[in-house]
Protein backbone atom coordinates (compact mmCIF):
# COMPACT_ATOMS: atom_id res chain seq x y z
CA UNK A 1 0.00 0.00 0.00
CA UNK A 2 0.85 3.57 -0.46
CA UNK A 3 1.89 5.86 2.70
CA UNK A 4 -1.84 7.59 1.42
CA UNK A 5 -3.59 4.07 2.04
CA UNK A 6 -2.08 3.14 5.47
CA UNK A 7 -2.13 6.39 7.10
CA UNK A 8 -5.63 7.42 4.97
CA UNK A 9 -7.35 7.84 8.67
CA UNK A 10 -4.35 10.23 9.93
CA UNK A 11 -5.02 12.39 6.33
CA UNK A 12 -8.48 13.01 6.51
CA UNK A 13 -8.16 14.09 10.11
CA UNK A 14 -5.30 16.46 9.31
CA UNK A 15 -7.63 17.53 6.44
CA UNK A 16 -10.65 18.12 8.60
CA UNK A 17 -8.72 20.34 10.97
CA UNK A 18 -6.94 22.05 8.13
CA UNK A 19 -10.36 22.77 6.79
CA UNK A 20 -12.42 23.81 9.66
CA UNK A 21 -9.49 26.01 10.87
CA UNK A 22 -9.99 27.99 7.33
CA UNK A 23 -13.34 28.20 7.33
CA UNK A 24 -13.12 29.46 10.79
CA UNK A 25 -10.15 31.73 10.64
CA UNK A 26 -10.24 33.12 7.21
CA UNK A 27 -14.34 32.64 6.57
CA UNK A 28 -14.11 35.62 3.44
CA UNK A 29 -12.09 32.73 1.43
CA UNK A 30 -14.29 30.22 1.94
CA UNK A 31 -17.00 32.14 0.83
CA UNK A 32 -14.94 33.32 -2.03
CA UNK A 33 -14.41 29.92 -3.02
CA UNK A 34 -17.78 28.95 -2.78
CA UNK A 35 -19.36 31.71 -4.83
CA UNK A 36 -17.03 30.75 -8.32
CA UNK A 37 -20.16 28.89 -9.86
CA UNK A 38 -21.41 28.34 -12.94
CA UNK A 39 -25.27 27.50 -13.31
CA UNK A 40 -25.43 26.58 -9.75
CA UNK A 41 -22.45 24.02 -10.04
CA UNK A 42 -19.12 25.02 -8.09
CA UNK A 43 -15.92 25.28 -9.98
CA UNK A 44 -13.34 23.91 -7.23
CA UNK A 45 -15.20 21.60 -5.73
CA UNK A 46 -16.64 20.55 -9.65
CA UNK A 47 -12.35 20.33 -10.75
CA UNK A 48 -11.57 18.71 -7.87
CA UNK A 49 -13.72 15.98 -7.94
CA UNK A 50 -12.96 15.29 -11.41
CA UNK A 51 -9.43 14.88 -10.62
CA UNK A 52 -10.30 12.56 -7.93
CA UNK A 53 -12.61 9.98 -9.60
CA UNK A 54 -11.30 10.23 -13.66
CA UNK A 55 -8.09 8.24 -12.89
CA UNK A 56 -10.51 5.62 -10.46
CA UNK A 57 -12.91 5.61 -13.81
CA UNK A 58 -9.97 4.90 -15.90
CA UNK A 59 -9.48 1.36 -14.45
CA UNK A 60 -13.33 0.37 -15.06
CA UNK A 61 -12.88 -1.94 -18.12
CA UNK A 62 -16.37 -2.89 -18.55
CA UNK A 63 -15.93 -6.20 -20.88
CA UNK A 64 -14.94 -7.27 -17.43
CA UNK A 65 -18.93 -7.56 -15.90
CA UNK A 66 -18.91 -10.73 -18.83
CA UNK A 67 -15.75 -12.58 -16.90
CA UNK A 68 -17.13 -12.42 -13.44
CA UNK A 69 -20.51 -15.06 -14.04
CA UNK A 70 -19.23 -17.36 -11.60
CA UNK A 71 -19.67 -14.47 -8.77
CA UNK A 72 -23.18 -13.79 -9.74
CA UNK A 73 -24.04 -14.05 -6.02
CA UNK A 74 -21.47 -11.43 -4.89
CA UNK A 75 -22.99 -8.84 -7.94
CA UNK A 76 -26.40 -9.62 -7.19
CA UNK A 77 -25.77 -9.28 -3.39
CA UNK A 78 -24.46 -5.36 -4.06
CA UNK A 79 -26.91 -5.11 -6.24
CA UNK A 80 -29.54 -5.58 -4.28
CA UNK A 81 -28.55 -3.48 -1.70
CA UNK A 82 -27.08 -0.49 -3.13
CA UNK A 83 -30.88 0.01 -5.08
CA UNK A 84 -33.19 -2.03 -3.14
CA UNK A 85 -32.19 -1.46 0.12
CA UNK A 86 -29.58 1.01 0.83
CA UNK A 87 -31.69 4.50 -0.10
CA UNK A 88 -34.65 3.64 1.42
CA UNK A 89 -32.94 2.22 4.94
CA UNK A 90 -31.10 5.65 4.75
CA UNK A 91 -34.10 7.20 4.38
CA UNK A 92 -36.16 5.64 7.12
CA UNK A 93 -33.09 5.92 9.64
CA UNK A 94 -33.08 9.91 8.74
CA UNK A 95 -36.77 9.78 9.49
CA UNK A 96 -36.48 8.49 12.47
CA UNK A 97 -33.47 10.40 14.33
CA UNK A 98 -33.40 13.64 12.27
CA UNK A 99 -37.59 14.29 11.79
CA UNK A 100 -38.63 12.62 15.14
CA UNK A 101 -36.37 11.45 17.95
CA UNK A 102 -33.87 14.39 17.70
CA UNK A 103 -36.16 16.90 16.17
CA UNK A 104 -36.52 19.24 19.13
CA UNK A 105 -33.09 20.00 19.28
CA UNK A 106 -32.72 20.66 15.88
CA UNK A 107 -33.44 23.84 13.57
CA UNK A 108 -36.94 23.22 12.42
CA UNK A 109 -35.79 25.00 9.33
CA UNK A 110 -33.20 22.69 8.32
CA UNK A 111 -34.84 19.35 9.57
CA UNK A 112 -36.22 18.89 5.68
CA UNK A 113 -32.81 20.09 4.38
CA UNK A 114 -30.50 17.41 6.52
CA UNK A 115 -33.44 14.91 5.38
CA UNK A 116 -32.07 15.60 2.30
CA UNK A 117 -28.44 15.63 2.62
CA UNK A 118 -29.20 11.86 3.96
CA UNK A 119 -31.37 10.97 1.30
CA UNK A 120 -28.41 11.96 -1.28
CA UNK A 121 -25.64 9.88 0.94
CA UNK A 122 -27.84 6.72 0.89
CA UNK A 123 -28.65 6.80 -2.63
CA UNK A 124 -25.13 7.20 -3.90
CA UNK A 125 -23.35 4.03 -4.11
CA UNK A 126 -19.42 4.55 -3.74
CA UNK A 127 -17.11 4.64 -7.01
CA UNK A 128 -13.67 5.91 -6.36
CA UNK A 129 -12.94 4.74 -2.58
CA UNK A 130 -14.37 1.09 -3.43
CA UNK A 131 -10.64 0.81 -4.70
CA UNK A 132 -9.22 1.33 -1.37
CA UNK A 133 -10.89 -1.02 0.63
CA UNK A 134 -11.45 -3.88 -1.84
CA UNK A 135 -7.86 -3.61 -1.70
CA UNK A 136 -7.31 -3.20 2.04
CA UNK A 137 -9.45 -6.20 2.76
CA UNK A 138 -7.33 -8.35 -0.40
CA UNK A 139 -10.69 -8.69 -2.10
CA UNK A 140 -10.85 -9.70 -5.77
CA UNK A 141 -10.19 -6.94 -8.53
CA UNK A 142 -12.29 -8.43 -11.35
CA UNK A 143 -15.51 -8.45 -9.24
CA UNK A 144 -14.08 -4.63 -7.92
CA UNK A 145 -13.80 -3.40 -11.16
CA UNK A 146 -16.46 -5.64 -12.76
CA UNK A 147 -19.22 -4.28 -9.53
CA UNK A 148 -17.99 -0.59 -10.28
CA UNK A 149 -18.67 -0.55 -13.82
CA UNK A 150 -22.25 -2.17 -13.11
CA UNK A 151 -22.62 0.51 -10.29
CA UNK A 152 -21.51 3.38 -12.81
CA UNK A 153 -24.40 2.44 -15.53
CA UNK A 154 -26.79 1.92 -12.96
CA UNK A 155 -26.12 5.67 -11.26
CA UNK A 156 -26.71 7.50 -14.71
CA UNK A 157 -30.39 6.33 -14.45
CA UNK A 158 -31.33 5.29 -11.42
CA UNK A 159 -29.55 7.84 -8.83
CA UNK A 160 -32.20 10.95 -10.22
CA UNK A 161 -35.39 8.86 -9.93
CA UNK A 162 -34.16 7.54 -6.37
CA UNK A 163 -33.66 10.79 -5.15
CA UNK A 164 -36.58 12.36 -6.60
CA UNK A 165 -38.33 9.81 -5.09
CA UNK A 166 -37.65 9.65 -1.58
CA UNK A 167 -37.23 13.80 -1.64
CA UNK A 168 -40.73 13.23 -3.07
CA UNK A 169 -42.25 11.06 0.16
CA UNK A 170 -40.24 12.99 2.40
CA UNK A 171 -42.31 16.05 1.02
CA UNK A 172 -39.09 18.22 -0.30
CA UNK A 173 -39.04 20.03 -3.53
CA UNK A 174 -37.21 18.14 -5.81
CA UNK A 175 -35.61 20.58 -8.45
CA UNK A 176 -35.15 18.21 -11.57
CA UNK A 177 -33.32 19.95 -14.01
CA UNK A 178 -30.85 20.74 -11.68
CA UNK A 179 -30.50 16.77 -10.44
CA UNK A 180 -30.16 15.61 -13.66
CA UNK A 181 -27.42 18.33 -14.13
CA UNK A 182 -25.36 16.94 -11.61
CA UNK A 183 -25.58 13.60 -12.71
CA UNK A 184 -24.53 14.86 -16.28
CA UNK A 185 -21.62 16.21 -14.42
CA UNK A 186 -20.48 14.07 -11.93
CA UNK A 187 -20.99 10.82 -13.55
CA UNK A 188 -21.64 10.54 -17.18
CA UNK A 189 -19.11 13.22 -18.41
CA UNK A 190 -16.15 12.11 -16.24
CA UNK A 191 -17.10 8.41 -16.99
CA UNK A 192 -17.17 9.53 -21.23
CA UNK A 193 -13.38 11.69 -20.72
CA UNK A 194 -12.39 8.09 -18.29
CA UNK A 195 -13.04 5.75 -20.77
CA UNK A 196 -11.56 7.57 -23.73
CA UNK A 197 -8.50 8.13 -22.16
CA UNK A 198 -8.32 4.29 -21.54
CA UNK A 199 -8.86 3.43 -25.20
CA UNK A 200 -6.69 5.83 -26.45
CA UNK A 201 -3.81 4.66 -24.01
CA UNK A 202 -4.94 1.16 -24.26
CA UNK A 203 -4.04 0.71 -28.03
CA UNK A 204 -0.68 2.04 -27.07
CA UNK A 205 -0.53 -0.70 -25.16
CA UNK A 206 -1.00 -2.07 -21.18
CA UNK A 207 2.19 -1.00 -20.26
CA UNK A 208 1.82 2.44 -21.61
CA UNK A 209 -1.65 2.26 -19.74
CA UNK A 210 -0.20 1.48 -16.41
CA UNK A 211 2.26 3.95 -16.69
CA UNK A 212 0.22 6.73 -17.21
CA UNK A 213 -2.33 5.54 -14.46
CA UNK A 214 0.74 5.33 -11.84
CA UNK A 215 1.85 8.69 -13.27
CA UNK A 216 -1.80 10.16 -12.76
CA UNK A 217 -2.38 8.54 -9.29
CA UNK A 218 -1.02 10.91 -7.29
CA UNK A 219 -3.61 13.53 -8.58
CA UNK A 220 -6.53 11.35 -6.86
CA UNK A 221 -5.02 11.49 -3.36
CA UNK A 222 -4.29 15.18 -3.97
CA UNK A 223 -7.60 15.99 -4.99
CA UNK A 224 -9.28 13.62 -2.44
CA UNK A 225 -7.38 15.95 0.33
CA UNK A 226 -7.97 19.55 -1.41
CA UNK A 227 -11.55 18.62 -1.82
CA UNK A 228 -11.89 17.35 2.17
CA UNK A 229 -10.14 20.94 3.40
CA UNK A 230 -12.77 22.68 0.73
CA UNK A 231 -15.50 20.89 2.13
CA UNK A 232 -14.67 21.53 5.69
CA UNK A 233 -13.86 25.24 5.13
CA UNK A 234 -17.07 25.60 3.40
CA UNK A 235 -18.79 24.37 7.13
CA UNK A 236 -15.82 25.05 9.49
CA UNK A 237 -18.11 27.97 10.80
CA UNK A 238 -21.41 25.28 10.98
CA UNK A 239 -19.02 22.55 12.92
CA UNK A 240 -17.67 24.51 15.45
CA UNK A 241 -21.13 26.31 15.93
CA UNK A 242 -22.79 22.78 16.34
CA UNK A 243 -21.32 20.34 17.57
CA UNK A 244 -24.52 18.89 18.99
CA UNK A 245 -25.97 18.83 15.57
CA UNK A 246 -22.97 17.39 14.04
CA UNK A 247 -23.81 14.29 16.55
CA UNK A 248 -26.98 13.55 16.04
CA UNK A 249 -26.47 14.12 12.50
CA UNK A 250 -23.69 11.28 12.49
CA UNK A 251 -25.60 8.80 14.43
CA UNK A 252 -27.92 7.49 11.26
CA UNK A 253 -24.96 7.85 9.15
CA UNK A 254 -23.16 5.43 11.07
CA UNK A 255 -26.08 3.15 11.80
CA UNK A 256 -26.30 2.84 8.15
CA UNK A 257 -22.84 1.98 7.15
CA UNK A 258 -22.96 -0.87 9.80
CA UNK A 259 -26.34 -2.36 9.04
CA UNK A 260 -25.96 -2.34 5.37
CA UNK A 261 -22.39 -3.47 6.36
CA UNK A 262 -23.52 -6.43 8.50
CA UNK A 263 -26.55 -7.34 6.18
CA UNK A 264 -24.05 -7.76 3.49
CA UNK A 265 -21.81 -10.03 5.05
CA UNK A 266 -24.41 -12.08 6.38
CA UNK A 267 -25.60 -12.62 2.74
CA UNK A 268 -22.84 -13.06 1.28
CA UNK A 269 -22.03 -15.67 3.78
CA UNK A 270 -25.47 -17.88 3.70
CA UNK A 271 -24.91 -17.74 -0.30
CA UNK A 272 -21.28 -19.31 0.08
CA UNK A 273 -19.83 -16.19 -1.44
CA UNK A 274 -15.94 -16.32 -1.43
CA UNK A 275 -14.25 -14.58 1.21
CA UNK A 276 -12.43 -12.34 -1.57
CA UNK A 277 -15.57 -11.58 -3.30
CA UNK A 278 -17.33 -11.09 0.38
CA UNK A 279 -15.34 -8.62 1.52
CA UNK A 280 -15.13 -5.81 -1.15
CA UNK A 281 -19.18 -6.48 -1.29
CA UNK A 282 -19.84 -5.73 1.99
CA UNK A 283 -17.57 -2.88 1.55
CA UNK A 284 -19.35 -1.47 -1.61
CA UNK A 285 -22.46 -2.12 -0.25
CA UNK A 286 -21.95 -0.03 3.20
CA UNK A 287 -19.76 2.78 1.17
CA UNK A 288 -21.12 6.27 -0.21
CA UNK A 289 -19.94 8.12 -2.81
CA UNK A 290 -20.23 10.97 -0.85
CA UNK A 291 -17.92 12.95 -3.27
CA UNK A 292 -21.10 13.30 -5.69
CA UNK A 293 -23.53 13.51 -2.71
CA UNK A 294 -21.87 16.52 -1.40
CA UNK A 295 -21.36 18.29 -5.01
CA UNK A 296 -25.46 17.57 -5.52
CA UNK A 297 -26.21 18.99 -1.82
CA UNK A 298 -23.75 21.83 -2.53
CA UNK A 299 -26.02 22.12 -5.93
CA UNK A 300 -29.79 21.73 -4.99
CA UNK A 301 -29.60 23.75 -1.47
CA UNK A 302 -26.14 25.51 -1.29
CA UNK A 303 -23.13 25.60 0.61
CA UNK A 304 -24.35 26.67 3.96
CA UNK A 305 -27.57 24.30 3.54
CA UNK A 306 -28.27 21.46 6.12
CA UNK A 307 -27.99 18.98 3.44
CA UNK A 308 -24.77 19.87 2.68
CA UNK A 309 -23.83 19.79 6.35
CA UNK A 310 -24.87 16.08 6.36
CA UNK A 311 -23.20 15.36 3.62
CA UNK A 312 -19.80 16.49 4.92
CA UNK A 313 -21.05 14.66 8.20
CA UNK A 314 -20.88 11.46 5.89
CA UNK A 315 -17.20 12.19 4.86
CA UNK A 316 -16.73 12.66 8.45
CA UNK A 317 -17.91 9.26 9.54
CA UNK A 318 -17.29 7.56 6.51
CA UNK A 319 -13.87 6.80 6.51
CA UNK A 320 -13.05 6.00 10.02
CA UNK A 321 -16.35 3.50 9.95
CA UNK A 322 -14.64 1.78 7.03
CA UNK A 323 -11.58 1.81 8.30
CA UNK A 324 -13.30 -0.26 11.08
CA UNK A 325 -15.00 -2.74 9.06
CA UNK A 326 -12.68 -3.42 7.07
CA UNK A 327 -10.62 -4.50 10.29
CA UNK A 328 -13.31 -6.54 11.48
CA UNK A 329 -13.71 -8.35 7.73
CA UNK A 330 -10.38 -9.10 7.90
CA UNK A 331 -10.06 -10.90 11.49
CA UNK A 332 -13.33 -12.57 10.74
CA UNK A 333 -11.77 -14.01 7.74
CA UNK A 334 -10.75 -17.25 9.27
CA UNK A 335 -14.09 -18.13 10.59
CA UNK A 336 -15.86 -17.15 7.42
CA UNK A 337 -14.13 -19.77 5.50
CA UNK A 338 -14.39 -22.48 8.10
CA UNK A 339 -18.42 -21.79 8.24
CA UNK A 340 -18.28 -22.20 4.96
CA UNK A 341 -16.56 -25.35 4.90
CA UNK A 342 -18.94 -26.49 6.98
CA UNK A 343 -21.80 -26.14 5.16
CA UNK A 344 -20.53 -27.21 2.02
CA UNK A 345 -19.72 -30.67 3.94
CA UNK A 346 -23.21 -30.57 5.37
């Protein structure tokens, strides 16, 4: 692993701080930042998270979804939960803690707004840090990349209509043009310039390819880190003003990424799913790719919305929670494959 990889945990801290300490200190260039938009969509935050997912994109080969039939299981597994499950769990768990249990200690203004910035996490299955912890928990890279691609052409239609849908029962306006904007954006053009630049370098061949993607790789983990301090400078004033909210904000988020984790496992485990294919699917499965959900919260409801609060929340608890879980897939590893053995003998 790269120094990035094993101390990602110490990074992102150092990037929270860095960012809140901005945004708290020097608030006029945050909001300076912030207001270089064009039709509603941020500039920095748009460049950066190009840079950050283009060179993950570049690795999706999608003849590979053809190579992986004999992990059916796994796919259908992360399937089913990133668009059958995963959204609307989210959704009921925001319902719950944000509009009921800890609504009287919350803004009553905001309550539909951080509704929202949950709504966006849920539906928003992860693309560029999937990489990371299929590879921190030694899972299979054909069913990483082959999941991924599958993910990708499933996002350009579905994500909108998911959204829409639960903004739509949860009674918030749901601004169309402006969804389907983002999606343009943040997945279909970057996918389109991704996959181009693979072709192009793949007839010079796969060495020229994996040259230029070990060349380029450093401009992920740069962007990954500019766009964390951007994010947190946009709210460092919102943080530090609210810690309380930040709290109860985090405690669906978390709930989430272990149930959906857990659920996964578990399935993955009564379907005799190999541990290699297990792991990066219960990883996938409890992931966000909160990168697009907090450049469509940022978009819909603005920078100093609740539902871009959340959002940042999510990148808050994200990493650390996967950090976690990837720990525990790995210990559990031994006693995966012996249950298994078991009840292939049985």
């Amino acid at each position: 692993m790269s120094i990035f990889e094993r101390y990602l945990s110490v990074w992102v801290v150092l990037c929270i701080v860095a960012g809140i300490a901005l945004g708290k200190t020097m608030p006029e260039v945050a909001h300076f930042l912030g207001s270089l938009e064009v039709a509603h969509v941020n500039i920095p935050v748009g460049l950066l998270i190009w840079f950050m997912i283009i060179p993950m994109l570049m690795k999706i080969d999608f003849s590979t979804i053809s190579q992986v039939r004999h992990q059916k299981a796994g796919i259908g597994i992360t399937l089913l939960i990133n668009w059958g499950i995963k959204p609307f769990t989210m959704a009921a768990l925001g319902w719950f803690f944000i509009a009921y249990l800890f609504a009287p200690w919350l803004p009553a203004d905001q309550i539909d707004s951080y509704m929202a910035g949950l709504i966006l996490l849920g539906a928003a299955p992860c693309t560029a840090m999937v990489f990371v912890w299929s590879n921190l928990c030694k899972g299979d890279a054909n069913f990483t990349i082959s999941q991924v691609a599958l993910n990708d052409l499933i996002m350009i239609f579905a994500f909108a209509p998911i959204v829409a849908l639960l903004l739509g029962i949860s009674s918030i306006p749901v601004p169309w043009a402006t969804l389907f904007l983002s999606v343009v954006i943040y997945i279909v053009i970057p996918l389109i310039i991704a996959q181009q630049l693979r072709a192009r370098l793949m007839r010079r061949g796969p060495a020229a390819y994996q040259a230029a993607l070990a060349r380029i790789g450093p401009f992920t983990t740069v962007a990954l880190l500019a766009t964390l301090i951007l994010l947190f400078a946009f709210q460092g004033e919102a943080i530090v003003a609210q810690p309380l909210i930040i709290g109860m904000l985090a405690v669906p988020i978390f709930l989430q990424g272990v149930l959906i984790a857990g659920l996964g496992y578990w399935l993955n485990l009564k379907c005799r799913v190999q541990h290699n294919v297990a792991g990066p699917s219960t990883m996938i499965g409890a992931s966000n790719f909160f990168e697009l959900a907090v450049a469509v919260a940022i978009v819909l409801y603005g920078f100093d919305s609740g539902a871009a609060l959340a959002t940042v929340v999510g990148v808050l608890i994200e990493v650390p929670v996967m950090l976690w879980l990837v720990k525990l897939v790995n210990q559990s590893r031994p006693w995966y494959e012996a249950k298994i053995r078991r009840e292939v003998k049985w």
